[in-house]
Protein backbone atom coordinates (compact mmCIF):
# COMPACT_ATOMS: atom_id res chain seq x y z
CA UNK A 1 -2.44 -45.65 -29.62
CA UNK A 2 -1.28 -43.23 -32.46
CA UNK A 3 2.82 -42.07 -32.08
CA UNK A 4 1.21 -38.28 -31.94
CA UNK A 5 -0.93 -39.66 -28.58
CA UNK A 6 1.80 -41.09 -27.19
CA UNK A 7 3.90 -37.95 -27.59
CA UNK A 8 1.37 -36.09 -25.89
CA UNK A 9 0.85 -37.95 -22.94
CA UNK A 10 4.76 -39.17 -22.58
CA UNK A 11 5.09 -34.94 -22.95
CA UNK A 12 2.32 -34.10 -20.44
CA UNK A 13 3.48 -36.59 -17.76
CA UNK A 14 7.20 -35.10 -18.33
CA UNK A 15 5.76 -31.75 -17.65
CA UNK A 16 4.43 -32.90 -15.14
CA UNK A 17 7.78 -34.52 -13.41
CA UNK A 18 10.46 -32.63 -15.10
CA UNK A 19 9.05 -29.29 -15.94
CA UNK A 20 8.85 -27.41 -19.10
CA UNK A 21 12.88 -27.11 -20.20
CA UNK A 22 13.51 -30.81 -19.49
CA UNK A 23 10.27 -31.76 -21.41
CA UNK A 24 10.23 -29.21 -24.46
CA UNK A 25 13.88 -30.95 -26.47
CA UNK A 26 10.98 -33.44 -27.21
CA UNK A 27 9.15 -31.36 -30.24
CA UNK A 28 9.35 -28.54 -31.67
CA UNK A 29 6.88 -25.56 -30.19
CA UNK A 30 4.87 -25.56 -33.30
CA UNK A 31 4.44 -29.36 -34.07
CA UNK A 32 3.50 -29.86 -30.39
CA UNK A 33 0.71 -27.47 -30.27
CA UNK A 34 -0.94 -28.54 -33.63
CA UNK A 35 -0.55 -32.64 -32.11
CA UNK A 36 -2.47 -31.65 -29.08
CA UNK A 37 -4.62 -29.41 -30.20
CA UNK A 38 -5.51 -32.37 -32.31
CA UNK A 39 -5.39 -35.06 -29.83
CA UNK A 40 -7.49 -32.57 -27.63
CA UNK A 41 -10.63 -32.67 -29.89
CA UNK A 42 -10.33 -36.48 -29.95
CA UNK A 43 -10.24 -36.96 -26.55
CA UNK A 44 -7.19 -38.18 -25.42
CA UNK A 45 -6.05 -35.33 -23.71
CA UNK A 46 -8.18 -33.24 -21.19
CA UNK A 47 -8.65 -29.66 -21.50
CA UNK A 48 -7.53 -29.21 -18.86
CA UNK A 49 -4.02 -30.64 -19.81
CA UNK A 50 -3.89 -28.66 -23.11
CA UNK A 51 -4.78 -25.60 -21.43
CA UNK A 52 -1.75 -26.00 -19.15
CA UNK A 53 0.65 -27.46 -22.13
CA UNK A 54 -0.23 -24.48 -24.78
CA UNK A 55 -0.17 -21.71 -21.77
CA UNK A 56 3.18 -22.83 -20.93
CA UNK A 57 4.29 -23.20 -24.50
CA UNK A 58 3.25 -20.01 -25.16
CA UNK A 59 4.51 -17.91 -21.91
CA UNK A 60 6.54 -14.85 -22.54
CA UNK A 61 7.85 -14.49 -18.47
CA UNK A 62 10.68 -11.85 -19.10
CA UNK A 63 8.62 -8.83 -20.27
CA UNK A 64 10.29 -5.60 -21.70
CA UNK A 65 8.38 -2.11 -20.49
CA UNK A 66 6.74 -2.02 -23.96
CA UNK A 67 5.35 -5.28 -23.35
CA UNK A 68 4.40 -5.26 -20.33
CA UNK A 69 2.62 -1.59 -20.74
CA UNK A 70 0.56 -3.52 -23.31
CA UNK A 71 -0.70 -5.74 -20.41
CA UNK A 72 -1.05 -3.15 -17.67
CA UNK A 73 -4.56 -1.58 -16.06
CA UNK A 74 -2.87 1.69 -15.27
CA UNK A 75 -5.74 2.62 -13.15
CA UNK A 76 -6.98 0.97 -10.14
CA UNK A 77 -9.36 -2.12 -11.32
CA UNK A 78 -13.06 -2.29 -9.74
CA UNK A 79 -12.26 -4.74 -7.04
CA UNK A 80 -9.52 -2.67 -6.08
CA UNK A 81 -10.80 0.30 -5.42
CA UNK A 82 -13.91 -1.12 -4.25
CA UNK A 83 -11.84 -2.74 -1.13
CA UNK A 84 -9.60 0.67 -0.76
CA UNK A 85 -13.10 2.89 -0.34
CA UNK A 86 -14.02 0.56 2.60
CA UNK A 87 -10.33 1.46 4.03
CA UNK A 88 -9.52 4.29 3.08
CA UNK A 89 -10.00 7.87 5.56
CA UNK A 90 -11.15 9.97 2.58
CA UNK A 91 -14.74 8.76 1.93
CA UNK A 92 -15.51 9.01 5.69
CA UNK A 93 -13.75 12.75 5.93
CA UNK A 94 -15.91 13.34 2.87
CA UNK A 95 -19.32 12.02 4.61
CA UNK A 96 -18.67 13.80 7.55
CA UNK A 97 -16.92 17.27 6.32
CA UNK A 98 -20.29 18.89 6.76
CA UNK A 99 -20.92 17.65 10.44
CA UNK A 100 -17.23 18.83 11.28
CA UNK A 101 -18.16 22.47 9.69
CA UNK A 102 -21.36 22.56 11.83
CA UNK A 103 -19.48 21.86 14.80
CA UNK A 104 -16.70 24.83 14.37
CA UNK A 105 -19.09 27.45 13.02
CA UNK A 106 -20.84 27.35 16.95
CA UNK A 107 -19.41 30.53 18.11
CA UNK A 108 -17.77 29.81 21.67
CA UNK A 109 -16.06 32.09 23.88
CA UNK A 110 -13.39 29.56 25.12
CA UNK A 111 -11.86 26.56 24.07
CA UNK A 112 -13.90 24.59 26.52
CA UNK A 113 -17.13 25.49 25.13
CA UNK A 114 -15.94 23.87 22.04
CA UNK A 115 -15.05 20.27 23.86
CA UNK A 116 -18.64 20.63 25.08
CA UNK A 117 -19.85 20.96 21.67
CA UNK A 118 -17.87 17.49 20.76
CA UNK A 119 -18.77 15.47 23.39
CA UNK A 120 -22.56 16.46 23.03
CA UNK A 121 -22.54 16.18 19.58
CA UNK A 122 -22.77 12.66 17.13
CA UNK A 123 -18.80 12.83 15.80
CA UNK A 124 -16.51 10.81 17.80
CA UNK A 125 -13.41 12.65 19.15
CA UNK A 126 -11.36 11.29 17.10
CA UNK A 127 -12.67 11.61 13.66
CA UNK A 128 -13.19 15.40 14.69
CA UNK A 129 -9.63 15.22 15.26
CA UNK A 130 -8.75 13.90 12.40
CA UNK A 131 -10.21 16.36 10.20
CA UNK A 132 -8.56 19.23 11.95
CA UNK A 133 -4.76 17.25 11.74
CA UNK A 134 -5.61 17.00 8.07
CA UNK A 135 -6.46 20.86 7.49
CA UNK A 136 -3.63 21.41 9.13
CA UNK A 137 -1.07 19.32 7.20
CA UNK A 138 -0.50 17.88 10.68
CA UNK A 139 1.15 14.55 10.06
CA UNK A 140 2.38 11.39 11.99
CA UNK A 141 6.27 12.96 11.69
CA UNK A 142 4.60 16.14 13.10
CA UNK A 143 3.06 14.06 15.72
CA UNK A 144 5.87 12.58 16.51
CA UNK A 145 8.25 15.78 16.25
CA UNK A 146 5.71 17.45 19.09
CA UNK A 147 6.23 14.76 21.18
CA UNK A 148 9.39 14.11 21.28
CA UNK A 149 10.11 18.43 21.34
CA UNK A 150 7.48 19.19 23.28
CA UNK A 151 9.98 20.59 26.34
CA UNK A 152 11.21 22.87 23.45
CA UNK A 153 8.04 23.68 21.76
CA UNK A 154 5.88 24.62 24.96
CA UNK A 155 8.65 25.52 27.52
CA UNK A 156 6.08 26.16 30.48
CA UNK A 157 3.64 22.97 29.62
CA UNK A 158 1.16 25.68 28.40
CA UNK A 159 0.18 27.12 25.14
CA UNK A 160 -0.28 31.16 25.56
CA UNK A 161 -2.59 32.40 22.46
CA UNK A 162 -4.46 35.25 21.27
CA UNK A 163 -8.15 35.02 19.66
CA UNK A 164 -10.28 37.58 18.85
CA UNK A 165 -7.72 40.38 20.25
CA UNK A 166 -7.90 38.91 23.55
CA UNK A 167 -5.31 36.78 24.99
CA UNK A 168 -5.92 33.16 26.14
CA UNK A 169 -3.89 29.92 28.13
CA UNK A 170 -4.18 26.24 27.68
CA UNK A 171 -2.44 24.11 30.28
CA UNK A 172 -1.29 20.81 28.72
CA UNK A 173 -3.05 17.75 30.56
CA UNK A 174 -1.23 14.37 29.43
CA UNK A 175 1.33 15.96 26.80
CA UNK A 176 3.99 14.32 26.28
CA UNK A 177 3.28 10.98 26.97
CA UNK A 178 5.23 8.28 27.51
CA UNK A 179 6.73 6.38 24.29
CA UNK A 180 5.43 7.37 20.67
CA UNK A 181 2.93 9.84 19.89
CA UNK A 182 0.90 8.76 17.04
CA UNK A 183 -2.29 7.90 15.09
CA UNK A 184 -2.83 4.55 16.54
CA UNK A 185 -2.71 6.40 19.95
CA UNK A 186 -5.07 8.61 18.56
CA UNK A 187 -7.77 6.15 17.32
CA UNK A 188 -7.36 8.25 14.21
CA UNK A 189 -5.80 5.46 11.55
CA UNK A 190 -6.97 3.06 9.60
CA UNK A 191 -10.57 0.97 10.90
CA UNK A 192 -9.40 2.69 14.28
CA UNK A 193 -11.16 6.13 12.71
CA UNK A 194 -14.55 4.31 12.62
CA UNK A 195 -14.21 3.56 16.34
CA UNK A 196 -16.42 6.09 18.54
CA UNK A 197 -14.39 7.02 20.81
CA UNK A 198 -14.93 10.22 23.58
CA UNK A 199 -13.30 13.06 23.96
CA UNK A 200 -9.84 12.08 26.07
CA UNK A 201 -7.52 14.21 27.24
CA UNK A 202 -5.11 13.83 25.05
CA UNK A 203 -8.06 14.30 22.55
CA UNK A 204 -7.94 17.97 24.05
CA UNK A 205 -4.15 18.67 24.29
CA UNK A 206 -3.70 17.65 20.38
CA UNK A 207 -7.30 19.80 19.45
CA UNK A 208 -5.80 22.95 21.22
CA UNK A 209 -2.21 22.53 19.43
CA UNK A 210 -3.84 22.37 16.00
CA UNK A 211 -6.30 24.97 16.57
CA UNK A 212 -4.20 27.57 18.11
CA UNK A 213 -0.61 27.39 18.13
CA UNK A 214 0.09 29.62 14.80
CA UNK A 215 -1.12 31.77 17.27
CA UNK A 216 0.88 31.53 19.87
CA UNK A 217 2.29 34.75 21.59
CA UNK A 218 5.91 32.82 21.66
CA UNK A 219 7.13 33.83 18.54
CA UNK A 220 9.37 30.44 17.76
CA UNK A 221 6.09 28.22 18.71
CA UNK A 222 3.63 30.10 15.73
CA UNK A 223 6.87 30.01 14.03
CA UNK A 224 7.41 26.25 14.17
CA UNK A 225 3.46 25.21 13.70
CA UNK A 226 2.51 27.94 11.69
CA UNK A 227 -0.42 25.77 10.10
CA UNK A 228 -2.01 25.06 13.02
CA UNK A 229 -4.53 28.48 13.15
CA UNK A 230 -7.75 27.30 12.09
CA UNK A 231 -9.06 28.18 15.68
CA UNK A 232 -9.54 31.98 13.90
CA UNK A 233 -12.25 30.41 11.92
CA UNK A 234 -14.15 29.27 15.05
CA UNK A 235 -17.80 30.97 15.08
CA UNK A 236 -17.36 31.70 11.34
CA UNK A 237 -19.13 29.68 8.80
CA UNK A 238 -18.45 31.67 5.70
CA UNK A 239 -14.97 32.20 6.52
CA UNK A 240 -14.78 28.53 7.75
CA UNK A 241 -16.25 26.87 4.69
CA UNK A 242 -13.74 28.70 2.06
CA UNK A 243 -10.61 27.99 4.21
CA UNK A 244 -11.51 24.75 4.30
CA UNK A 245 -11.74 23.98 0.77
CA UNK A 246 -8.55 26.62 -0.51
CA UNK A 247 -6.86 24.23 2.43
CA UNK A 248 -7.98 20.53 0.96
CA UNK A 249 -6.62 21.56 -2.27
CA UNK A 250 -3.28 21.63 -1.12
CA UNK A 251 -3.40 19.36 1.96
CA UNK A 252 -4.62 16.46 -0.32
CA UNK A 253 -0.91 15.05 -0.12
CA UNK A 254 -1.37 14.00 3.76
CA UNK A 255 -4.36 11.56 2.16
CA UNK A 256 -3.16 10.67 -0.92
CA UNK A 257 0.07 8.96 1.12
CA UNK A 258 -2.47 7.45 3.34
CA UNK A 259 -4.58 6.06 0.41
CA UNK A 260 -1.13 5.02 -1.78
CA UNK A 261 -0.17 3.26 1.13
CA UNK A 262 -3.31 1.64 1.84
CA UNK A 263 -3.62 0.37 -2.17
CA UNK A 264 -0.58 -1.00 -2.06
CA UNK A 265 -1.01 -3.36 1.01
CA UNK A 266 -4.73 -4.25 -0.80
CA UNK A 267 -2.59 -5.19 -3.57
CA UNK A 268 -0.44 -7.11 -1.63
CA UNK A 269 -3.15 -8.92 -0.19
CA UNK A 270 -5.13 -10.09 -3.66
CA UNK A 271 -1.61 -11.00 -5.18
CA UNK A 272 -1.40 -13.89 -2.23
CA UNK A 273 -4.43 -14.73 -1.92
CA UNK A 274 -5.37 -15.13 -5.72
CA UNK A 275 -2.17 -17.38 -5.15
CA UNK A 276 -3.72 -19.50 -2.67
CA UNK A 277 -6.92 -19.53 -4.84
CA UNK A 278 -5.32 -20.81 -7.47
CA UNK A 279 -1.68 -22.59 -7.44
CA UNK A 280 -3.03 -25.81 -6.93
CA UNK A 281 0.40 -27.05 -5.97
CA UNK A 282 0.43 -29.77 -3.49
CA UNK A 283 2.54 -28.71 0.31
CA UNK A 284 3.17 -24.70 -1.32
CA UNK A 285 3.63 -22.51 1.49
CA UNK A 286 2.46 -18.75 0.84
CA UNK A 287 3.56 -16.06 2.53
CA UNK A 288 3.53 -12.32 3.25
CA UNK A 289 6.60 -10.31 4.06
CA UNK A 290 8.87 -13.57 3.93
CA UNK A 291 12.41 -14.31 3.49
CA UNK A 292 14.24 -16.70 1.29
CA UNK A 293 17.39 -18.60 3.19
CA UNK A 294 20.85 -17.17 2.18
CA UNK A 295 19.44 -13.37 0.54
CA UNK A 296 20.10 -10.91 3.48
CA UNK A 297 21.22 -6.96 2.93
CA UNK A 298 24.65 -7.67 4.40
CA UNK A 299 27.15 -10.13 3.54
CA UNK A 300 27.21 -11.52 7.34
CA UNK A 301 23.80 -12.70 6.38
CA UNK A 302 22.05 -10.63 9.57
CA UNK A 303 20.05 -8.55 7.80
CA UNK A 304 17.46 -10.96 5.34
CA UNK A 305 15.94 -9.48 2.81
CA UNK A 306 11.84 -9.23 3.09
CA UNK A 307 10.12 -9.87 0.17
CA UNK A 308 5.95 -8.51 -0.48
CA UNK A 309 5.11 -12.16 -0.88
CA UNK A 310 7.64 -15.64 -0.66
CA UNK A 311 6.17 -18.66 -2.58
CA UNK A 312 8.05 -21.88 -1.13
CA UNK A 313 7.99 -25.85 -1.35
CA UNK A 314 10.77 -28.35 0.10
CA UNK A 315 14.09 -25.99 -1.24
CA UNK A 316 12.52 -24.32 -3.89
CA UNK A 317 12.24 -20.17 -3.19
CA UNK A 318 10.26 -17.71 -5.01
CA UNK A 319 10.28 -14.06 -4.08
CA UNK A 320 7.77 -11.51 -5.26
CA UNK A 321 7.76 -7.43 -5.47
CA UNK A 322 4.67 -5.89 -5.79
CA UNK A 323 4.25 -2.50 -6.53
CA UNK A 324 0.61 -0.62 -8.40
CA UNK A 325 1.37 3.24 -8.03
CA UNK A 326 -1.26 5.54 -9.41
CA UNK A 327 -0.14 8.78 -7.43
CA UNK A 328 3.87 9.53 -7.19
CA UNK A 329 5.32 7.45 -4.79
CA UNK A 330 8.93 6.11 -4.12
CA UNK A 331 8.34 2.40 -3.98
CA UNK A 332 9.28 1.84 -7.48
CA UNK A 333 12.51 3.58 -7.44
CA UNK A 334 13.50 1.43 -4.00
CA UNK A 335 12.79 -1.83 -6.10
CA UNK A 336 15.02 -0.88 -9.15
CA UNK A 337 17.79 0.34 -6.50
CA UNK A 338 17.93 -3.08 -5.16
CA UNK A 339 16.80 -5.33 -8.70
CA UNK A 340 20.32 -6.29 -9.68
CA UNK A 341 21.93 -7.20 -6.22
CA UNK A 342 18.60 -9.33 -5.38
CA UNK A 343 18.36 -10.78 -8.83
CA UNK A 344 22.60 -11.91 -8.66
CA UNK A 345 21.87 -13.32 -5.11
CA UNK A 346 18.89 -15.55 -6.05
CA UNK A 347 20.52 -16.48 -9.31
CA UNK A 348 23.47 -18.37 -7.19
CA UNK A 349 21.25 -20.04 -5.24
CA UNK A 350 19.35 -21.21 -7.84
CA UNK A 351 15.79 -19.64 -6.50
CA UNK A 352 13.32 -17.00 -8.40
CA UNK A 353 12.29 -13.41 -8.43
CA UNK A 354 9.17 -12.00 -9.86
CA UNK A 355 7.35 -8.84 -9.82
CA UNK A 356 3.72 -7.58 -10.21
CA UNK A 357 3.97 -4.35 -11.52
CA UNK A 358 1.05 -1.69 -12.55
CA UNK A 359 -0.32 2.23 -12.05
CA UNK A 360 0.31 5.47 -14.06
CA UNK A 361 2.96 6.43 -11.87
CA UNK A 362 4.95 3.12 -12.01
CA UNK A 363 5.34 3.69 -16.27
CA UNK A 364 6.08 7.10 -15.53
CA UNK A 365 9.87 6.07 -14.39
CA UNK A 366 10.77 4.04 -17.42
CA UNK A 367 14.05 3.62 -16.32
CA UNK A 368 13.39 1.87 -12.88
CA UNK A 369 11.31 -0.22 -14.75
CA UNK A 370 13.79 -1.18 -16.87
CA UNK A 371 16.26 -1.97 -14.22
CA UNK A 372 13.70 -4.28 -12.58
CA UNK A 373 12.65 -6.40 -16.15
CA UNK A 374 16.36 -6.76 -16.35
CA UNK A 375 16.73 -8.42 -13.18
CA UNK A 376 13.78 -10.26 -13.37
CA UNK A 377 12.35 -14.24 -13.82
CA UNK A 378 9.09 -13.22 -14.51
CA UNK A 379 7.30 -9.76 -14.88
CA UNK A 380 3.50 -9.21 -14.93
CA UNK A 381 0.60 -6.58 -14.54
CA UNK A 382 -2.34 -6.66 -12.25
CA UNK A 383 -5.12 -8.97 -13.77
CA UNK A 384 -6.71 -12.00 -13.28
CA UNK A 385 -4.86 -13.24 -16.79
CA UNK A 386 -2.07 -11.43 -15.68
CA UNK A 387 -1.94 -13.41 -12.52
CA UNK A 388 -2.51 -16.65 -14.43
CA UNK A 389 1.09 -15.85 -15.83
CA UNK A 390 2.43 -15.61 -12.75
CA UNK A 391 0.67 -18.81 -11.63
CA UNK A 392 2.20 -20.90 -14.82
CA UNK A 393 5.97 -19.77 -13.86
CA UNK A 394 5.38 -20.79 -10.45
CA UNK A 395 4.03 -24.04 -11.86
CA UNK A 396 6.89 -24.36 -13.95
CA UNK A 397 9.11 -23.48 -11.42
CA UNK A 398 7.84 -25.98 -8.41
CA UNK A 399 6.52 -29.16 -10.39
């Protein structure tokens, strides 16, 4: 056996025990790549061992911005967006805007007419609804806010309204209900929107608030959900059709926070799982949301901190951020606030912190990114090589 050979494998196996700090006084960077690059082609070491030595030997882990801008998608990747279409509530409001049109241009003479209309017709009750709590900018705080106000709102537990110059009542069936009002309870979030579900009574109270209580004859109730008067399109398809586009234009927020949050879990989700996929560390436990023993938000320790995704074996911790913003969102800015006192914390007790970090909107705050590389063990983008990073600095870390 040649001294080079020996090198290489006495290197490899101390890689393998030790880890790459403990193993690396050995050569020098350069000699060590050209000896197993050679010792590679002559068979004594597998590719798959010099793959692992030269990726390790040649890991950058502590990006700058600039670098890691280099490295990032910016935009959502194919497989990303791919999963968020199957989640996410715009394609469906999109396939079904016409259907929800049809059904309001039917020109009814009371607001019962119009449930008839739903329950005889092929939208489910709560998609219907859904469409008319996103013309109206009508979201889960609003929800919420009616619920718990509702006394206030609708002193006499009936909505008094005028429509077509002619005044009209609505006496509430179920509102308020007991506990929280919102979209779950609805059917209208998430795979609950492509549930069927009939027309419920609650289906009927929320319907009449968001059609007509910016006309209300009590003056503080328009006042308060001034929005909520697309029943004065009702029987008017021309009128209908241009109020409802002039209206997405500017509603688009209510969805856009839907889809952002939506992404982000997605992201989440591929981060751990490519993880599982591909560690290939014996006894690693993965997990989402986790904590890592001693980092907590107070200093009585009663508070621990959660973490997007904890990577753990024996007494080893690693905790990982991950944030991909396309649209402006304050995720990144609550990271950076809480970089340095996370980073100091895991520092002492000797565990990691790493963060997957990509979108247009992310490198449009330079300086929380800056915060975060600064208080970092090892930054990366969203790729598969980009993930293969993060999977040699967990390697590194737990072997």
């Amino acid at each position: 056996m040649s001294s080079c050979t020996g090198v290489v494998i006495a290197y490899y196996n101390t890689l393998q025990q030790s880890g790459f700090f403990q193993a690396i006084v050995l050569m020098s960077e350069r000699s060590l790549t050209d000896c197993f690059i050679e010792r590679s082609a002559s068979g004594f070491v597998s590719a798959t061992q010099l793959n692992d030595i030269l990726t390790m030997l040649n890991q950058n882990y502590q990006r700058t911005v600039k670098e890691l801008h280099k490295l990032a998608s910016m935009f959502w990747p194919s497989e990303l967006s791919r999963q968020e279409a199957e989640l996410s509530i715009i394609p469906k409001l999109i396939e079904t805007q016409d259907q929800f049109i049809a059904i309001l241009s039917v020109d009814v003479s009371r607001l019962e007419g119009l449930f008839q209309i739903v329950n005889s017709s092929n939208m489910s009750a709560n998609l219907f609804l859904k469409h008319l709590l996103v013309l109206a900018d009508f979201g889960g705080e609003m929800l919420q806010r009616l619920n718990s106000q509702f006394n206030s709102i609708f002193p006499l537990g009936k909505l008094d309204y005028l429509w077509n110059t002619q005044n009209y009542n609505y006496s509430f069936r179920v509102l308020p209900v007991l506990g929280q009002l919102n979209n779950t309870k609805l059917g209208i979030s998430g795979k609950k929107l492509l549930e069927n579900q009939p027309l419920s009574e609650l289906h009927k109270d929320i319907i009449a608030v968001v059609l007509f209580s910016g006309s209300s004859i009590d003056e503080k109730t328009a006042e308060i959900l001034a929005k909520c008067e697309i029943g004065n399109y009702i029987g008017l398809p021309d009128k209908l059709q241009k109020f409802i586009k002039q209206r997405y234009i500017w509603v688009s927020r209510i969805t856009a926070g839907s889809q952002s949050n939506t992404l982000g879990q997605i992201t989440q989700t591929l981060v751990k799982k490519y993880l599982e996929d591909n560690l290939d560390i014996p006894n690693i436990n993965i997990k989402a949301n986790g904590h890592l023993p001693g980092i907590s938000h107070t200093e009585s320790n009663d508070r621990p901190t959660t973490f997007d995704i904890v990577a753990s074996k024996e007494d080893k911790y690693v905790g990982i951020e991950v944030s991909f913003q396309v649209t402006t969102n304050s995720v990144i800015q609550r990271k950076a606030g809480q970089a340095k006192s996370r980073f100091e914390q895991i520092q002492t007790l000797r565990y990691k912190i790493g963060y997957v970090l990509d979108g247009a909107d992310n490198f449009q705050r330079e300086n929380a990114l800056k915060t975060i590389c600064s208080y970092s063990h090892c930054t990366v983008a969203f790729s598969l090589k980009e993930l293969d990073v993060l999977c040699s600095f967990l390697k590194e870390y737990f072997l």
